[in-house]
C-alpha atoms as a PDB file:
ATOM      1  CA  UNK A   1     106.604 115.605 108.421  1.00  0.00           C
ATOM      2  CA  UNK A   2     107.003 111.567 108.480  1.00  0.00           C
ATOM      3  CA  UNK A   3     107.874 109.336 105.291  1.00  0.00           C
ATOM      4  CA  UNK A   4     104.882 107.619 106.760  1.00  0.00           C
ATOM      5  CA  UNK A   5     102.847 111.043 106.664  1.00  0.00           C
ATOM      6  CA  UNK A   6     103.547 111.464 103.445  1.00  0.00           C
ATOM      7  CA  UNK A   7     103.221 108.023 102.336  1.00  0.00           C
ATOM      8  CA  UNK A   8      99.421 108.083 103.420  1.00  0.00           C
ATOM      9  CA  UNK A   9      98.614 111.706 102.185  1.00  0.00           C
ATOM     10  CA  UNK A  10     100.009 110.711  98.677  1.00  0.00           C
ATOM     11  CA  UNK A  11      97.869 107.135  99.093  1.00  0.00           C
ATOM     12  CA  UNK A  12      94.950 109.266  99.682  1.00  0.00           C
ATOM     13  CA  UNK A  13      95.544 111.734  97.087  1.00  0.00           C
ATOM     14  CA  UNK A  14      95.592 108.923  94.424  1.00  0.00           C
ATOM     15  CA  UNK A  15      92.435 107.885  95.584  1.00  0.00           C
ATOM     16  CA  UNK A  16      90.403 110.866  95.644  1.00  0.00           C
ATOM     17  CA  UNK A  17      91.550 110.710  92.136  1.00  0.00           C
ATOM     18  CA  UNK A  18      90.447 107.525  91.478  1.00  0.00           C
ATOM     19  CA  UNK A  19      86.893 108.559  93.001  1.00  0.00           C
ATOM     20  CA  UNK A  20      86.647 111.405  91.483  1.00  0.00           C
ATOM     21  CA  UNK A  21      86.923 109.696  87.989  1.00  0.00           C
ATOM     22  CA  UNK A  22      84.748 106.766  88.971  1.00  0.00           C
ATOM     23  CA  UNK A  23      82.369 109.146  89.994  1.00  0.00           C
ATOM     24  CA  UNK A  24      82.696 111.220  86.911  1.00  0.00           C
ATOM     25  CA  UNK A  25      82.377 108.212  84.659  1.00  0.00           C
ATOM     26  CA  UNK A  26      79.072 107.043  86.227  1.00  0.00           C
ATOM     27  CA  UNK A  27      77.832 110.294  85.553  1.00  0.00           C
ATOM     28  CA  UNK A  28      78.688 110.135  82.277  1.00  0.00           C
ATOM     29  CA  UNK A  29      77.165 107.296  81.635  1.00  0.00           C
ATOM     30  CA  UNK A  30      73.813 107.893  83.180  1.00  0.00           C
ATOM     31  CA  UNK A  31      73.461 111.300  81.451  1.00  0.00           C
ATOM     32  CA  UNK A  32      73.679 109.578  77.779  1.00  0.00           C
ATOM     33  CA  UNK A  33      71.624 106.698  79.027  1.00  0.00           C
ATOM     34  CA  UNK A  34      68.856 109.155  80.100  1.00  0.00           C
ATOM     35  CA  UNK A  35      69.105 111.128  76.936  1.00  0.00           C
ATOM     36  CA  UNK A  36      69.672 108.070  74.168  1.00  0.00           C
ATOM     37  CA  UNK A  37      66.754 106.311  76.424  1.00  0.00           C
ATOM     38  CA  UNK A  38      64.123 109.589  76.181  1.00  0.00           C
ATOM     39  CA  UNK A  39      64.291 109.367  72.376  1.00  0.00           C
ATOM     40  CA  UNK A  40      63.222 106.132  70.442  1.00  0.00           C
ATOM     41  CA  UNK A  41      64.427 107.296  67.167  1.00  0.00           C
ATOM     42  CA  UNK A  42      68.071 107.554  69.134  1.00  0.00           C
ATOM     43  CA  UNK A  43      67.450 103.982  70.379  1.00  0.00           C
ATOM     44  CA  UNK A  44      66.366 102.545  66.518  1.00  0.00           C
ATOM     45  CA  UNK A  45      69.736 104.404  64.947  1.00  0.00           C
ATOM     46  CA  UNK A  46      71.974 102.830  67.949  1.00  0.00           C
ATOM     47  CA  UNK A  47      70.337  98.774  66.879  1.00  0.00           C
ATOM     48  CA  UNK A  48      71.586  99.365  63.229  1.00  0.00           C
ATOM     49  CA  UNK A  49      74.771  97.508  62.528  1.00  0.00           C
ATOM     50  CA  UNK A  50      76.631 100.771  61.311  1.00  0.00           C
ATOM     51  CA  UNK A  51      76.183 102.023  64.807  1.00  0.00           C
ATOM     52  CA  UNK A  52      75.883  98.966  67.261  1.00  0.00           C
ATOM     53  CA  UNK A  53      79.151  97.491  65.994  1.00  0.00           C
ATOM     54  CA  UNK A  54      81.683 100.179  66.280  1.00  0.00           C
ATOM     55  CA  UNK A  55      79.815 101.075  70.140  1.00  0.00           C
ATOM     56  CA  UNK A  56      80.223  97.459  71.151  1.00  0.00           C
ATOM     57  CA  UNK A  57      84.008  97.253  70.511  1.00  0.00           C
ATOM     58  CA  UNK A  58      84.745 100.614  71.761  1.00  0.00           C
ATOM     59  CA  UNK A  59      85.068  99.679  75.564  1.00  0.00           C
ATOM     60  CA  UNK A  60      87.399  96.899  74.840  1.00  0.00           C
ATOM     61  CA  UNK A  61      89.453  99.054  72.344  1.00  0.00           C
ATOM     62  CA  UNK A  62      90.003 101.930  74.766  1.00  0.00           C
ATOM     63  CA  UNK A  63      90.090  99.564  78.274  1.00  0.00           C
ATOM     64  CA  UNK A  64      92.855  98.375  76.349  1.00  0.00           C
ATOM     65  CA  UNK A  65      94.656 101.445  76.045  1.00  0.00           C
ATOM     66  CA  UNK A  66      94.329 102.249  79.532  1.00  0.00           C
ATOM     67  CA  UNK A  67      95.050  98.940  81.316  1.00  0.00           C
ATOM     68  CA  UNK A  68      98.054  98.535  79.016  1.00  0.00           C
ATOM     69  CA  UNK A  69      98.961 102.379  79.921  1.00  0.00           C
ATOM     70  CA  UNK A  70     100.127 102.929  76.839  1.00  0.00           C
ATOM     71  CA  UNK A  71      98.050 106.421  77.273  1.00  0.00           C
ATOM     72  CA  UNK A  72      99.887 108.494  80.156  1.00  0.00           C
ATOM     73  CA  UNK A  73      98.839 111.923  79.160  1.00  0.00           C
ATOM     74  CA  UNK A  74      96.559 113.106  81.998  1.00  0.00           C
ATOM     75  CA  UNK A  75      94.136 115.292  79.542  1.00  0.00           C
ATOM     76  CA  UNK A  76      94.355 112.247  76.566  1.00  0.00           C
ATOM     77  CA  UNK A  77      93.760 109.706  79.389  1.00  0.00           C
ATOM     78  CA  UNK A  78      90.466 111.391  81.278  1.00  0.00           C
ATOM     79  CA  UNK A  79      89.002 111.881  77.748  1.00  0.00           C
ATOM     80  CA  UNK A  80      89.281 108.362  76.475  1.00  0.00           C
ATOM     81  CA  UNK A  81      88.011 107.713  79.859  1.00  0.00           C
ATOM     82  CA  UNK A  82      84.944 109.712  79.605  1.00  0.00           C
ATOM     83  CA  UNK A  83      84.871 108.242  75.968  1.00  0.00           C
ATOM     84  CA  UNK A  84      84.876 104.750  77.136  1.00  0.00           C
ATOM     85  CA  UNK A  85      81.770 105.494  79.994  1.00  0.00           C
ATOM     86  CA  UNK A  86      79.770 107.600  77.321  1.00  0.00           C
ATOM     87  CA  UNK A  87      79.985 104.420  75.672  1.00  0.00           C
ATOM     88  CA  UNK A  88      78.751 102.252  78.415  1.00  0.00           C
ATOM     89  CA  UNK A  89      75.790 104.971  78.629  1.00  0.00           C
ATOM     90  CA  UNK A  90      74.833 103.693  75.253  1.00  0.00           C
ATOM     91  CA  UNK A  91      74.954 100.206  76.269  1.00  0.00           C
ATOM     92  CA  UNK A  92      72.744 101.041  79.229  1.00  0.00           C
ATOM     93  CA  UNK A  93      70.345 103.408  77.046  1.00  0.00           C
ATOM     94  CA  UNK A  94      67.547 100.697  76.754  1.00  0.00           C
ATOM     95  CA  UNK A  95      67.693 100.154  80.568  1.00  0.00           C
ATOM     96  CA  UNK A  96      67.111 103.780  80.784  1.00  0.00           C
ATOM     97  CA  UNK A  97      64.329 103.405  78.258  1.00  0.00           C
ATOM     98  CA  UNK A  98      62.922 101.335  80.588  1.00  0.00           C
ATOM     99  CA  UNK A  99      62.714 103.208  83.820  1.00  0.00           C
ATOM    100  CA  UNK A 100      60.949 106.213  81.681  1.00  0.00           C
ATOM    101  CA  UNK A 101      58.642 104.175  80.035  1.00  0.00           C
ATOM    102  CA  UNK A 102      57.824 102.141  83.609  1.00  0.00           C
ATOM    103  CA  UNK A 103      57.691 103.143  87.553  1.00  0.00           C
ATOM    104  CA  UNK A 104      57.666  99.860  88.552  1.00  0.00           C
ATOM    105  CA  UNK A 105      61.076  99.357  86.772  1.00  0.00           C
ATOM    106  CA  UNK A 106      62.135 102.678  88.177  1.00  0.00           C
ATOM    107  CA  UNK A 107      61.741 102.135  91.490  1.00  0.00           C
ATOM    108  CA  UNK A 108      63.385  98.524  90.979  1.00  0.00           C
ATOM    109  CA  UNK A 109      66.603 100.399  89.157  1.00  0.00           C
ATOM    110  CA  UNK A 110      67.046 103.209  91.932  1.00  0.00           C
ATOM    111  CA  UNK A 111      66.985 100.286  94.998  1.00  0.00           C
ATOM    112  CA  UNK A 112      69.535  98.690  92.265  1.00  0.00           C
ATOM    113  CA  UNK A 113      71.952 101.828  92.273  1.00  0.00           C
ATOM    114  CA  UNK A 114      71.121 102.660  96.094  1.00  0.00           C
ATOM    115  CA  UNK A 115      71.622  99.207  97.565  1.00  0.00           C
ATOM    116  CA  UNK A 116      74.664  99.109  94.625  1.00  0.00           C
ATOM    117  CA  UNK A 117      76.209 102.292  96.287  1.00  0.00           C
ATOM    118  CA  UNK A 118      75.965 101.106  99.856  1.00  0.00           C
ATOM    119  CA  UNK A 119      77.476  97.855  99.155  1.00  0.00           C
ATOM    120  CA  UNK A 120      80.576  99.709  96.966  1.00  0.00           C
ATOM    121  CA  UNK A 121      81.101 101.464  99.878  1.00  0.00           C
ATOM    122  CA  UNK A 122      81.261  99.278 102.426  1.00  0.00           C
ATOM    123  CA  UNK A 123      83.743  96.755 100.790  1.00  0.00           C
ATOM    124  CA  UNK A 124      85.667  99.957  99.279  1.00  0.00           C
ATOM    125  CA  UNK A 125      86.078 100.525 102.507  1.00  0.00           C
ATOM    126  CA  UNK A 126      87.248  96.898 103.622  1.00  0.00           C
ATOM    127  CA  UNK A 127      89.856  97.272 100.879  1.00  0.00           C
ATOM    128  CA  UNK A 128      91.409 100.557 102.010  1.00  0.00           C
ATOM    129  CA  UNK A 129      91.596  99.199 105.735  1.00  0.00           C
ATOM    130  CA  UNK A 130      91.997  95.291 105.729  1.00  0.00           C
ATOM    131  CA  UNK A 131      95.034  94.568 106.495  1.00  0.00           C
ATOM    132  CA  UNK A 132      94.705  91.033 104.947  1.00  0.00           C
ATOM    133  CA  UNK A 133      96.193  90.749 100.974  1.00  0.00           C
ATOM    134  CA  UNK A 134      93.371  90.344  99.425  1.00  0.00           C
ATOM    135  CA  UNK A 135      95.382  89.299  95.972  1.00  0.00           C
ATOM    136  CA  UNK A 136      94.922  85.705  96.773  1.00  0.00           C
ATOM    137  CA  UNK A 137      91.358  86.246  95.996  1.00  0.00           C
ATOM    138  CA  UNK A 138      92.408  87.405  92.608  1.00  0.00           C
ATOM    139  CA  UNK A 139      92.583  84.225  90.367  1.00  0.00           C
ATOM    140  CA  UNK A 140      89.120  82.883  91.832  1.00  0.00           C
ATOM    141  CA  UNK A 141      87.293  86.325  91.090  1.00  0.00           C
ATOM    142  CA  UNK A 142      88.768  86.221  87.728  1.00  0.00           C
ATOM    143  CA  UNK A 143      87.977  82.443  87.606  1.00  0.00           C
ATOM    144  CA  UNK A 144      84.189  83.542  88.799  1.00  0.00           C
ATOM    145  CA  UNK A 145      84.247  85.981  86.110  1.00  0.00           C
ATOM    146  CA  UNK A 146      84.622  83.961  83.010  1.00  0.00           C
ATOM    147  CA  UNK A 147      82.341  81.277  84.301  1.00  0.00           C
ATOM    148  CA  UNK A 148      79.426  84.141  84.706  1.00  0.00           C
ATOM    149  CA  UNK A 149      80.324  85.488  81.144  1.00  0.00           C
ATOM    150  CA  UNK A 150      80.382  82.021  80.009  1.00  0.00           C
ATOM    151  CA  UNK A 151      76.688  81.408  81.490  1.00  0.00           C
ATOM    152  CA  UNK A 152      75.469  84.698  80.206  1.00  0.00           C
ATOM    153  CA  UNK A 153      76.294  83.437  76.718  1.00  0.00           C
ATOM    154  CA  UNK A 154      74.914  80.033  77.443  1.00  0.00           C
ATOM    155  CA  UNK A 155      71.770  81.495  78.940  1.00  0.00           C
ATOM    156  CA  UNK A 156      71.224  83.562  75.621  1.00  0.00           C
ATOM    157  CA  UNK A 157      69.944  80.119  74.207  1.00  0.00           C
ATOM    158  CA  UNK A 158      68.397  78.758  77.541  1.00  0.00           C
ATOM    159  CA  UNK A 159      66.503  81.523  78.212  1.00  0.00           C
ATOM    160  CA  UNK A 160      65.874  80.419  81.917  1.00  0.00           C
ATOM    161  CA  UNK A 161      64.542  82.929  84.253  1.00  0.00           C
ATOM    162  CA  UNK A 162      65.921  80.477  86.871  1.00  0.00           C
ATOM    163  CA  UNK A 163      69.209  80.563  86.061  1.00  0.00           C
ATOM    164  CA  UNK A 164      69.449  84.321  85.195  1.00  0.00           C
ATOM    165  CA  UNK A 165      68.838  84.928  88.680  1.00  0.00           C
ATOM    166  CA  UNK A 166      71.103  82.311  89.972  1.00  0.00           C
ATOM    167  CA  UNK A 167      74.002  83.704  87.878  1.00  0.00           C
ATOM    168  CA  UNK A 168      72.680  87.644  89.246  1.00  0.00           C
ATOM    169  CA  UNK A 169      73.173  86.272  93.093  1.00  0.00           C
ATOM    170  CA  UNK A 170      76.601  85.047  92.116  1.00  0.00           C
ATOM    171  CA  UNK A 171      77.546  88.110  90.088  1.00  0.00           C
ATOM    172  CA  UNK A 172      76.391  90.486  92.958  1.00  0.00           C
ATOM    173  CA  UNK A 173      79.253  88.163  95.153  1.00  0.00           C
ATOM    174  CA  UNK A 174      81.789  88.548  92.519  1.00  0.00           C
ATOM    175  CA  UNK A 175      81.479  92.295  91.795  1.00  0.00           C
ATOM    176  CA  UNK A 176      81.249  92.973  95.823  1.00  0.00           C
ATOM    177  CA  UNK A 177      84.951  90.585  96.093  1.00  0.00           C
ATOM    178  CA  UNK A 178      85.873  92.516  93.250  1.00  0.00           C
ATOM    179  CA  UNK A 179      85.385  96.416  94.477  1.00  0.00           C
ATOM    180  CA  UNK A 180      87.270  95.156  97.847  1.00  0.00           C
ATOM    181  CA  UNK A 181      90.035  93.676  95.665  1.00  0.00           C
ATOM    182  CA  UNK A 182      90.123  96.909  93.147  1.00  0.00           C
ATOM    183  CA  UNK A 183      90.141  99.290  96.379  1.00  0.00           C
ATOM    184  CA  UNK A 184      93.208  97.495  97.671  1.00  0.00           C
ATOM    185  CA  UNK A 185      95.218  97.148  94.489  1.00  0.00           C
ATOM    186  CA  UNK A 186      94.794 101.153  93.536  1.00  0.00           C
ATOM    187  CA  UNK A 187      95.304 101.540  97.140  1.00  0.00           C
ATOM    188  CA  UNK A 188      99.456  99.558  96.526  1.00  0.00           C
ATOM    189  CA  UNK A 189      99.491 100.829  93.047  1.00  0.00           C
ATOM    190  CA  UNK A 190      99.201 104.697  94.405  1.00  0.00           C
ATOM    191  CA  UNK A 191     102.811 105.539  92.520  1.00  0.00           C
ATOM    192  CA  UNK A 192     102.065 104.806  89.512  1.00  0.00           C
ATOM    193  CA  UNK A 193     100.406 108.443  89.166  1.00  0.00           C
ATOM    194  CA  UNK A 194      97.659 109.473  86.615  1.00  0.00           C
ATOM    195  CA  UNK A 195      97.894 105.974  84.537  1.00  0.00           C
ATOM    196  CA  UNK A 196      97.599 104.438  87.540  1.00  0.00           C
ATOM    197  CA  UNK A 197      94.220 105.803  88.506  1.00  0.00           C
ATOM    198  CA  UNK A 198      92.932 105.589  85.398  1.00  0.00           C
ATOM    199  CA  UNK A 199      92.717 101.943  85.404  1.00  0.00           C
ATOM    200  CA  UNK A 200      91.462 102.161  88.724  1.00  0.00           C
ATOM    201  CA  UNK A 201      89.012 103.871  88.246  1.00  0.00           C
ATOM    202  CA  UNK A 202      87.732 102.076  85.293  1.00  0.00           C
ATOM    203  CA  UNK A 203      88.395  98.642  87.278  1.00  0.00           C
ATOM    204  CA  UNK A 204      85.938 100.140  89.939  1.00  0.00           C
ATOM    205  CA  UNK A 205      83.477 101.968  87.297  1.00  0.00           C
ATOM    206  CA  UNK A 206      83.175  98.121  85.827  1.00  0.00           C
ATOM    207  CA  UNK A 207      82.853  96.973  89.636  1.00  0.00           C
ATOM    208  CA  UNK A 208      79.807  99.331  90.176  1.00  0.00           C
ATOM    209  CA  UNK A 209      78.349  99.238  87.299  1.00  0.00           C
ATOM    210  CA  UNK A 210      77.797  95.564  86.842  1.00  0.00           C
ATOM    211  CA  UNK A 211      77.197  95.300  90.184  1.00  0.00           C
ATOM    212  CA  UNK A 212      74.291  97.220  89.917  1.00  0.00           C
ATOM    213  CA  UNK A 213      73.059  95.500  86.978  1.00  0.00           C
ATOM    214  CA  UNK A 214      73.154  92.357  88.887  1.00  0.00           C
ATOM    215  CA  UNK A 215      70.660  93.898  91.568  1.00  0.00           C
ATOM    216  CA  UNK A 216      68.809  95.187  88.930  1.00  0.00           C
ATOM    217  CA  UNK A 217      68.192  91.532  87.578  1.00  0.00           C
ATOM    218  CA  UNK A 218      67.310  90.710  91.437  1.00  0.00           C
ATOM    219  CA  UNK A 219      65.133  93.492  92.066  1.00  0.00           C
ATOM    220  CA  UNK A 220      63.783  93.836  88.428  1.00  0.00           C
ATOM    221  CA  UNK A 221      62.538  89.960  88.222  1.00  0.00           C
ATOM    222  CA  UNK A 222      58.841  90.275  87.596  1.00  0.00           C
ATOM    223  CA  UNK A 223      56.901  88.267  90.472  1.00  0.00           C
ATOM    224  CA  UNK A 224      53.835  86.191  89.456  1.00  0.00           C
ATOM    225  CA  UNK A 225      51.487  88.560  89.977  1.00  0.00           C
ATOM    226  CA  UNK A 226      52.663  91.003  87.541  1.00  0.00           C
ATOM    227  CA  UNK A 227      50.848  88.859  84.852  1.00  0.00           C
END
């Protein structure tokens, strides 16, 4: 067997890991969504500041942890992952709320994911063959980034349907750059081993989900007939 043999069957090993944890986290995620969503007492206990606070730092804490790798335990690091997406589910919980309650919003949240889940894996795809370094595009998606955190602050006070959807457009660019860019950096960082995928994964977990969300504000935007 070839260096080069082995080279690409270890590549491809670290990414079905990678998948496989993306996968699992987005799982994860939508399970505690669903369930925190069903119940509205669940969703009045997770708005009280006792709650809300400790589940909105949570994320950063543990994405922390993992990007810095200070976790390189494979059992330690696929449970703070799973902690870190069971999270996220709780973030997502009123979304879920929402699909229950309405079809409309349903439907408009499962083109979201579907369209979401054709577009990760085309460009996942781009970024596993491309043979162009994508890492120049780094600093501008980062750039892009901060500018559309920035204007989702800013729009808190605007409150401009306009320009939510103007900053969704953009985001759905950024997030599609980004799972190319992710794909292609897990792809090089392959020895790195279980810490490694970790942050992979949870770079490309981030990539999906807000990507979707982004769609979501597309596809979600009430028209003008919907009174």
């Amino acid at each position: 067997m070839t260096l080069e043999c082995v080279d690409t069957q270890a590549r491809s090993a670290h990414m079905t890991r990678v998948y496989s944890l993306m996968a699992g986290g987005v799982a994860v995620s939508s399970s505690v969504a669903y369930m925190v969503g069903m119940s509205t007492a669940a969703l009045a206990t997770l708005m009280t500041p006792y709650v809300f606070v400790p589940v909105l730092i949570t994320p950063f804490v543990i994405s922390y942890l993992i990007s810095a790798r200070r976790v390189r335990n494979p059992v330690y690091l696929t449970g703070l992952f799973a902690l870190t997406t069971a999270t996220m589910g709780l973030w997502l919980a009123n979304i879920a709320s929402k699909a229950v309650a309405s079809t409309a919003f349903a439907s408009a949240l499962g083109l979201s994911v579907g369209v979401g889940a054709v577009i990760f894996a085309g460009l996942a795809a781009y970024g596993w063959f491309t043979k162009r370094d994508l890492s120049v595009w780094g600093s501008f998606l980062f750039a892009a980034l901060l500018g559309l955190i920035v204007a989702g602050f800013a729009n808190l006070f605007l409150a401009s349907a306009g320009f939510s959807l103007a900053t969704a457009a953009i985001g759905v660019l950024v997030f599609a750059g980004l799972i190319a860019f992710d794909v292609q950096r897990a792809k090089q960082d392959y020895q790195s081993g279980y810490a490694g995928a970790g942050q992979a994964a949870l770079n490309l977990y981030l990539d999906f989900v807000n990507l979707v969300l982004d769609l979501l504000r597309l596809f979600g935007a009430p028209s003008k007939n919907d009174g």
